[in-house]
Structures are given as structure tokens and as C-alpha cells.
Protein backbone atom coordinates (compact mmCIF):
# COMPACT_ATOMS: atom_id res chain seq x y z
CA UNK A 1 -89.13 14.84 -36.67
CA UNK A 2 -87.05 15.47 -39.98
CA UNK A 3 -83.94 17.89 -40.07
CA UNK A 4 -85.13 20.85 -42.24
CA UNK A 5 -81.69 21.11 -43.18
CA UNK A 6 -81.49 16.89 -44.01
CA UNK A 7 -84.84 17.54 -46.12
CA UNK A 8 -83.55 19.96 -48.22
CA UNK A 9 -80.30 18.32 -48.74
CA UNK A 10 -82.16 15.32 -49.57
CA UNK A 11 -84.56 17.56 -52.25
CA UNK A 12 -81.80 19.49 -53.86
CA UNK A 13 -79.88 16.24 -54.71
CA UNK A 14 -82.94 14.25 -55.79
CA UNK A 15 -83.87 17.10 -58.12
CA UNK A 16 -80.42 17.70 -59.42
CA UNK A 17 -79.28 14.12 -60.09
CA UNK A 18 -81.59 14.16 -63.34
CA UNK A 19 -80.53 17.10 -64.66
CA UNK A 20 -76.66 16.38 -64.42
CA UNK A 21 -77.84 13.27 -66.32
CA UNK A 22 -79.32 15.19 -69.06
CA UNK A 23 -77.05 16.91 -69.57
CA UNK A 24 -74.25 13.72 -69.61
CA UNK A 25 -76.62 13.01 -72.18
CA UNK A 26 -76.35 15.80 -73.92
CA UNK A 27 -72.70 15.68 -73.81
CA UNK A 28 -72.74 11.65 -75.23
CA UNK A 29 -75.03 12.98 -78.18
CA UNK A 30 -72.20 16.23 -78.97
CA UNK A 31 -69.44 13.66 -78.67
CA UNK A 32 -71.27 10.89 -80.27
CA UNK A 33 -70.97 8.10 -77.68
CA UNK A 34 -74.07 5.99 -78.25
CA UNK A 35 -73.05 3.52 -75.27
CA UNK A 36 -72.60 6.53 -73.21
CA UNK A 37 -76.43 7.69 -74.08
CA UNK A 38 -78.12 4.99 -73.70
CA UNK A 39 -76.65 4.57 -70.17
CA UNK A 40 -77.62 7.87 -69.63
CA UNK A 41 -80.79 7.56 -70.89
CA UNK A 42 -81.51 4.54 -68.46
CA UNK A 43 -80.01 6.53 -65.56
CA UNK A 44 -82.69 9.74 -66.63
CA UNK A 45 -85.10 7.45 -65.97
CA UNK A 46 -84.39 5.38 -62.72
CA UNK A 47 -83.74 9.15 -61.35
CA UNK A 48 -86.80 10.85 -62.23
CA UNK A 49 -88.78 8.09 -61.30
CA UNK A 50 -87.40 8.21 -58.10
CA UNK A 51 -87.75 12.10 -58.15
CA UNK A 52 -91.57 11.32 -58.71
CA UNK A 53 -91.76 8.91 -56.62
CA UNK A 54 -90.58 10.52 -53.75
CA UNK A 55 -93.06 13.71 -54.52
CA UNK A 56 -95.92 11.99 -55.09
CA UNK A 57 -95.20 10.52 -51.31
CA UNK A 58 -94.55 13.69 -50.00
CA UNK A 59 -97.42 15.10 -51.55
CA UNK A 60 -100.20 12.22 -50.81
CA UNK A 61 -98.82 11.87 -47.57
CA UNK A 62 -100.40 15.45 -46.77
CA UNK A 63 -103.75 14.82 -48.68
CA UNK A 64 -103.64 11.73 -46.25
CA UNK A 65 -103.47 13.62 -43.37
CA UNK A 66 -105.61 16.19 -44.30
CA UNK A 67 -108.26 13.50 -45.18
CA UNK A 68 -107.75 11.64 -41.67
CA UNK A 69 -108.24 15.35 -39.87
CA UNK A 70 -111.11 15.81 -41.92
CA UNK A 71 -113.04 12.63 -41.15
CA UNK A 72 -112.40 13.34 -37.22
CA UNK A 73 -113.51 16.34 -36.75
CA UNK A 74 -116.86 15.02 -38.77
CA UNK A 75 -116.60 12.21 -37.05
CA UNK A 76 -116.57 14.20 -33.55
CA UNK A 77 -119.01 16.60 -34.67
CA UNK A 78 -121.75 13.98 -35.28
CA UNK A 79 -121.23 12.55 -31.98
């Protein structure tokens, strides 16, 4: 079973770590680093894929379950 503490831990840094980047990124545009944005820009988008990948998990992971549940009970109910 997962910590609820651990799993929100675990959400509140996967959904900040993109927005710190952004704004890095806005800071490289104000101080006009290009080098610095483009890294930024690479780094906004290995993190919020990961932030989507992880919800889509989370997410489909329940529809999953839900599905499996659903196709016992039918499954027990035509027996």
C-alpha cells in the first residue's frame, strides 16, 4: 500500500518541477540567455511529459480496475 503522505510528496514535486522551469525560462528570456532557454525549454518538456505520464497511469490504472470489477460481477451474474 502507498504512503498517502509519499504520494503527495511525490505529486507536489512532479507538478512543481515544470513550473520552476517555466519560469527559469522566463527568467533566460528577461536576461537574454538563449543557451539558458533552450535548456530550459528541453527540461519543460522531459518534465511535463513525465507529469503526463505519470497521470495518465494513475488515471487508466483506475478505469482498469473499474473495467476488471465490471466484467466480474457480469461475469458472475451470468453464471
Amino acid at each position: 500500500q502507498v504512503n498517502a503522505g509519499e504520494a503527495r510528496l511525490f505529486w507536489l514535486t512532479t507538478i512543481i518541477t515544470p513550473i520552476l522551469w517555466i519560469m527559469f525560462a522566463l527568467s533566460a528570456i528577461i536576461g537574454m540567455k538563449p543557451q539558458w532557454f533552450i535548456l530550459c525549454c528541453v527540461a519543460i518538456a522531459l518534465s511535463g511529459t513525465n507529469l503526463w505520464g505519470y497521470y495518465k497511469c494513475r488515471y487508466d490504472a483506475n478505469t482498469a480496475k473499474q473495467a476488471v470489477a465490471n466484467f466480474a460481477v457480469g461475469f458472475m451474474s451470468s453464471v
